[in-house]
N, C-alpha and C. Protein backbone atom coordinates (compact mmCIF):
# COMPACT_ATOMS: atom_id res chain seq x y z
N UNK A 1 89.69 14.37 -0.97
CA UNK A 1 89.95 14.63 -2.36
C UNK A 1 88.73 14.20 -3.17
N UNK A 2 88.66 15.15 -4.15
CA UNK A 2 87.15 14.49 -4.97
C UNK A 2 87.52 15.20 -6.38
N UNK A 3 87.22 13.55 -7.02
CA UNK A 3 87.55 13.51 -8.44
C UNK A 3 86.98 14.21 -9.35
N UNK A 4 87.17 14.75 -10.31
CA UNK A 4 86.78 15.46 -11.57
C UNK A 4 85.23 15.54 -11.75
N UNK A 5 84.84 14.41 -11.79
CA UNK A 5 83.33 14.64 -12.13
C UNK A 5 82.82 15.52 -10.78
N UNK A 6 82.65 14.65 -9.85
CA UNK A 6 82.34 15.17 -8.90
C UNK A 6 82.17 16.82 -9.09
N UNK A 7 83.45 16.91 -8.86
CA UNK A 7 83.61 19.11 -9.20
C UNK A 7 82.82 19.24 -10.80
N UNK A 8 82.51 19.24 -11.63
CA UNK A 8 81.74 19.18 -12.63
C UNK A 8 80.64 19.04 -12.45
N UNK A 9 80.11 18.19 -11.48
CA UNK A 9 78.78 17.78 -10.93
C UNK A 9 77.86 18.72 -10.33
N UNK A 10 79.08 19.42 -9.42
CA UNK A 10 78.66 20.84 -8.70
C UNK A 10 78.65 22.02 -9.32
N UNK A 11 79.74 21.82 -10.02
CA UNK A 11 79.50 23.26 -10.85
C UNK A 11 78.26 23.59 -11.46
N UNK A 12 78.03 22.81 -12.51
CA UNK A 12 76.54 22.33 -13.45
C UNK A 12 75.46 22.63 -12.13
N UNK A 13 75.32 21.74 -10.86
CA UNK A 13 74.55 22.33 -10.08
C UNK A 13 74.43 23.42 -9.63
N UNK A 14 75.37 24.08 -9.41
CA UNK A 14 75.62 25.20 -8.70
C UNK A 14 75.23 26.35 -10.17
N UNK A 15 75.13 26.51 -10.91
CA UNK A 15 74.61 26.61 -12.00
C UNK A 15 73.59 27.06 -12.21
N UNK A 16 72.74 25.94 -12.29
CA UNK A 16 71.79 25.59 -12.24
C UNK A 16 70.67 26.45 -11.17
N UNK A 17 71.27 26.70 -9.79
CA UNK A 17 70.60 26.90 -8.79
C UNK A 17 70.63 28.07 -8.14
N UNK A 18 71.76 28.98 -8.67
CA UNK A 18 72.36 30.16 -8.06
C UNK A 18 71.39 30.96 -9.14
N UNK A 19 70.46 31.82 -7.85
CA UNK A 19 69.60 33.16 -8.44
C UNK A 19 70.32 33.99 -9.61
N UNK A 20 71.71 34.18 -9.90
CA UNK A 20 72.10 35.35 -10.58
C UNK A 20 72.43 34.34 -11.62
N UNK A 21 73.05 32.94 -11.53
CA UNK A 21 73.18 32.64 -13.26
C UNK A 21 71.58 32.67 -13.90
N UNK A 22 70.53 32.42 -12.59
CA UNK A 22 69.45 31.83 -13.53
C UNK A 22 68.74 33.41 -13.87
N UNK A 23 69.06 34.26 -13.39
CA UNK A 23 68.60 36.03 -13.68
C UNK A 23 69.51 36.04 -15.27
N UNK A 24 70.44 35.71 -15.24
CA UNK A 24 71.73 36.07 -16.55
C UNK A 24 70.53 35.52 -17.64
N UNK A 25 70.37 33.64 -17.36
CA UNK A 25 69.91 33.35 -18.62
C UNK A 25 68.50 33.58 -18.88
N UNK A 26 67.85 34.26 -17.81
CA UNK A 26 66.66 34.77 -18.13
C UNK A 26 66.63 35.89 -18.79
N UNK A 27 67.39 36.72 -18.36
CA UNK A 27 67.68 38.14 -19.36
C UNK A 27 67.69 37.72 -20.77
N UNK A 28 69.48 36.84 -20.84
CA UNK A 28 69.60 36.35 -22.28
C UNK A 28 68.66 36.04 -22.92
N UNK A 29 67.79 34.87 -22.50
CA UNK A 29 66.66 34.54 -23.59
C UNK A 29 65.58 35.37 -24.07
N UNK A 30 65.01 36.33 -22.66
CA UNK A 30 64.62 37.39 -22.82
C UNK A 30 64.21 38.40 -23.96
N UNK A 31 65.97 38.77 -23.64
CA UNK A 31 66.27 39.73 -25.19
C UNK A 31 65.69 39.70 -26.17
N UNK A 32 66.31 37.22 -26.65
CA UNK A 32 66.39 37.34 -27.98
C UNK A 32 65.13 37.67 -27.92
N UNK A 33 64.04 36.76 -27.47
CA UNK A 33 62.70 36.56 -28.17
C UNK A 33 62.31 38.00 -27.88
N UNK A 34 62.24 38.77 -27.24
CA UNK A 34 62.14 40.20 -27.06
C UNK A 34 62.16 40.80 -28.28
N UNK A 35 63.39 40.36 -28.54
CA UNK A 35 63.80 41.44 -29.95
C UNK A 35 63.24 41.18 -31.20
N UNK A 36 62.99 39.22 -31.36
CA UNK A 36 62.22 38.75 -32.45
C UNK A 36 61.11 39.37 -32.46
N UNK A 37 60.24 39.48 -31.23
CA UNK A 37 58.54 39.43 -31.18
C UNK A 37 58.53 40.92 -31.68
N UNK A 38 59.12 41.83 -31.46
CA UNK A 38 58.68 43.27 -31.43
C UNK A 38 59.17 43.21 -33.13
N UNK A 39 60.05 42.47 -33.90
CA UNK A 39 60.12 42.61 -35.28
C UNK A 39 58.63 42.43 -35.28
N UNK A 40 58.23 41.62 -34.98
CA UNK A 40 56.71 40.49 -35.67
C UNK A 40 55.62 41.66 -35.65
N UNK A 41 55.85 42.69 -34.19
CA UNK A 41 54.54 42.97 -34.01
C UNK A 41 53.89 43.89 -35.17
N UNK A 42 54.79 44.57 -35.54
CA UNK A 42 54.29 46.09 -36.93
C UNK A 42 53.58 45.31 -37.90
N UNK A 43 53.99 43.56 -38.39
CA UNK A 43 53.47 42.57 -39.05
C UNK A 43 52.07 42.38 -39.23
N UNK A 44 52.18 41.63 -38.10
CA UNK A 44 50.68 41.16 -37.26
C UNK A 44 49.98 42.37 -37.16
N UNK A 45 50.35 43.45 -36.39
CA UNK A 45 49.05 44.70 -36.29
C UNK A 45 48.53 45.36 -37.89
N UNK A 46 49.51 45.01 -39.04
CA UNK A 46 48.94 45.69 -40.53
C UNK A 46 48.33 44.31 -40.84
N UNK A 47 47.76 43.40 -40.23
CA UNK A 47 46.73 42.30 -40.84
C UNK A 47 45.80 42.51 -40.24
N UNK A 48 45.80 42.88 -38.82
CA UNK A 48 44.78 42.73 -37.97
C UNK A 48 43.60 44.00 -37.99
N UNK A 49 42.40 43.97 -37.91
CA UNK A 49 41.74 45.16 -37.90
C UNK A 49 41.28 44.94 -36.30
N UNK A 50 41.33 46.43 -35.86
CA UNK A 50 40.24 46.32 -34.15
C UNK A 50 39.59 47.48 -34.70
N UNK A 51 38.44 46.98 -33.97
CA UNK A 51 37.11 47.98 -33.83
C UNK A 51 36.11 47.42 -32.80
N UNK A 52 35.62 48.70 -32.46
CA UNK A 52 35.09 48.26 -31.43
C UNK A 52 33.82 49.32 -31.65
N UNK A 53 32.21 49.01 -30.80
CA UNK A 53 31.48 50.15 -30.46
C UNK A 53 31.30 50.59 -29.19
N UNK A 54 32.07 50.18 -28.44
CA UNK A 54 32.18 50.18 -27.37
C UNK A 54 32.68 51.19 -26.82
N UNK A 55 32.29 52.17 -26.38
CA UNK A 55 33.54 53.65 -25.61
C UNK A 55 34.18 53.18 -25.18
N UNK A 56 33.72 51.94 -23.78
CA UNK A 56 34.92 51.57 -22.70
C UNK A 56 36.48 51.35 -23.64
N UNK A 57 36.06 50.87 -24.82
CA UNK A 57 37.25 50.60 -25.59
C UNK A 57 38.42 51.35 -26.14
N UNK A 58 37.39 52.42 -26.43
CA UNK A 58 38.01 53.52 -27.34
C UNK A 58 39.74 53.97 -26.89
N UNK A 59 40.08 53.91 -25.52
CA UNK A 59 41.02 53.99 -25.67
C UNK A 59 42.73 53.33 -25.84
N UNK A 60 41.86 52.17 -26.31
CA UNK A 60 42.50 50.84 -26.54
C UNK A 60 42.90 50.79 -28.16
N UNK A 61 41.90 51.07 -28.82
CA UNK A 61 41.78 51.24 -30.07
C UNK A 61 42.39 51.99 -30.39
N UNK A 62 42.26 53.64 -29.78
CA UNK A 62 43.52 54.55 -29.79
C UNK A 62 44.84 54.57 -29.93
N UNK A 63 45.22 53.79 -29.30
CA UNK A 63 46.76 53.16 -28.24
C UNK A 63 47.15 52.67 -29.97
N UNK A 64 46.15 51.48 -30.24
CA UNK A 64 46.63 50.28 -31.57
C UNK A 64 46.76 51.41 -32.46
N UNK A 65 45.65 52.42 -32.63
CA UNK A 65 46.36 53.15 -33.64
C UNK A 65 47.39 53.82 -34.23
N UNK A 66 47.98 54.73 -32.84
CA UNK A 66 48.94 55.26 -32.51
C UNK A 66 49.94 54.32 -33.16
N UNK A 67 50.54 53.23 -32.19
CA UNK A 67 51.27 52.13 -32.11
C UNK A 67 51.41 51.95 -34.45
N UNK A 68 50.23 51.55 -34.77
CA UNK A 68 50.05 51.42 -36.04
C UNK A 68 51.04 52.22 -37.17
N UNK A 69 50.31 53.56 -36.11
CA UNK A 69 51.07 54.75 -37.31
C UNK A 69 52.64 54.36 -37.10
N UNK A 70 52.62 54.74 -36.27
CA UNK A 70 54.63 54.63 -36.00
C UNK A 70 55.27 53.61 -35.98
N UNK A 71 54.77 52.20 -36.29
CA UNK A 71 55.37 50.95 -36.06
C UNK A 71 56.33 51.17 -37.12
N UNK A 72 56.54 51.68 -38.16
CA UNK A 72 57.78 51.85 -39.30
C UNK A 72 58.56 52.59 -39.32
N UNK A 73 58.47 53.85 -38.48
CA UNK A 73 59.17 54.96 -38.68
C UNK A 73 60.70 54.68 -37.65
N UNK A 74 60.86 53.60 -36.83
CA UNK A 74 61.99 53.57 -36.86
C UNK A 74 62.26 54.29 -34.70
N UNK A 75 61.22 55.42 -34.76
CA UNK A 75 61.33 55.80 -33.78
C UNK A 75 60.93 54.85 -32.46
N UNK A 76 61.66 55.26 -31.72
CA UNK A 76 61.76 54.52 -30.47
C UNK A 76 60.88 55.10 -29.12
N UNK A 77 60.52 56.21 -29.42
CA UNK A 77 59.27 56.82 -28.65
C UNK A 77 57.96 58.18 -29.42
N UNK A 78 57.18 57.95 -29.08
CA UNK A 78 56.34 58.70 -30.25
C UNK A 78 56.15 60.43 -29.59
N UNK A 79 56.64 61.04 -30.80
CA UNK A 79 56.34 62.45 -30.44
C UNK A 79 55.92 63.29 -29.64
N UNK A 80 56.84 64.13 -28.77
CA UNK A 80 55.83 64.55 -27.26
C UNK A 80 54.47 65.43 -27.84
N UNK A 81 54.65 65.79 -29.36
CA UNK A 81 53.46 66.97 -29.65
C UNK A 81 52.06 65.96 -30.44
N UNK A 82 52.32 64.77 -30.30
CA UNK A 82 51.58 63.41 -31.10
C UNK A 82 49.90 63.32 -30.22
N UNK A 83 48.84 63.75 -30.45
CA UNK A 83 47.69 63.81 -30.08
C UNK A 83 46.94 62.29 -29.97
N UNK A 84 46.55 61.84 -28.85
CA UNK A 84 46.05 60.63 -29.38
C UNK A 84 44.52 60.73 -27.79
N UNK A 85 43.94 59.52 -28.18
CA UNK A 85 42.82 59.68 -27.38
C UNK A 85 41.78 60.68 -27.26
């Protein structure tokens, strides 16, 4: 027979140690900050300027622009007819 804590003891361990709770609360936390950071990013990219003279770059710079234009519009993937690079 084993007293209360004990079983509490294990649970919390067992918890703790089992791949799928610790996948659950990795997802969970995931999300949130997931979901915060991508508010932030449309933020941060209308302060930030890139430029580069660099070709190797150019299509980096591209990408930010793209990304730039559409960060407000709400859409969740950018236009299959949207020209970039």
């Amino acid at each position: 027979m084993v007293n209360e804590q004990t079983l509490k003891d294990l649970v919390k361990e067992f918890k703790h140690t089992d791949p799928a709770y610790r996948e659950k609360i990795h997802t969970i936390i995931r999300t949130s900050y997931g979901s915060h950071y991508r508010r932030m990013v449309p933020e941060i990219l209308s302060i930030l300027d890139f430029r580069s003279n660099n070709e190797v770059h150019r299509p980096v710079i591209d990408a930010l622009e793209l990304i730039i234009r559409y960060a407000n519009t709400g859409l969740h993937y950018f236009p299959v007819t949207e020209q970039y690079g």
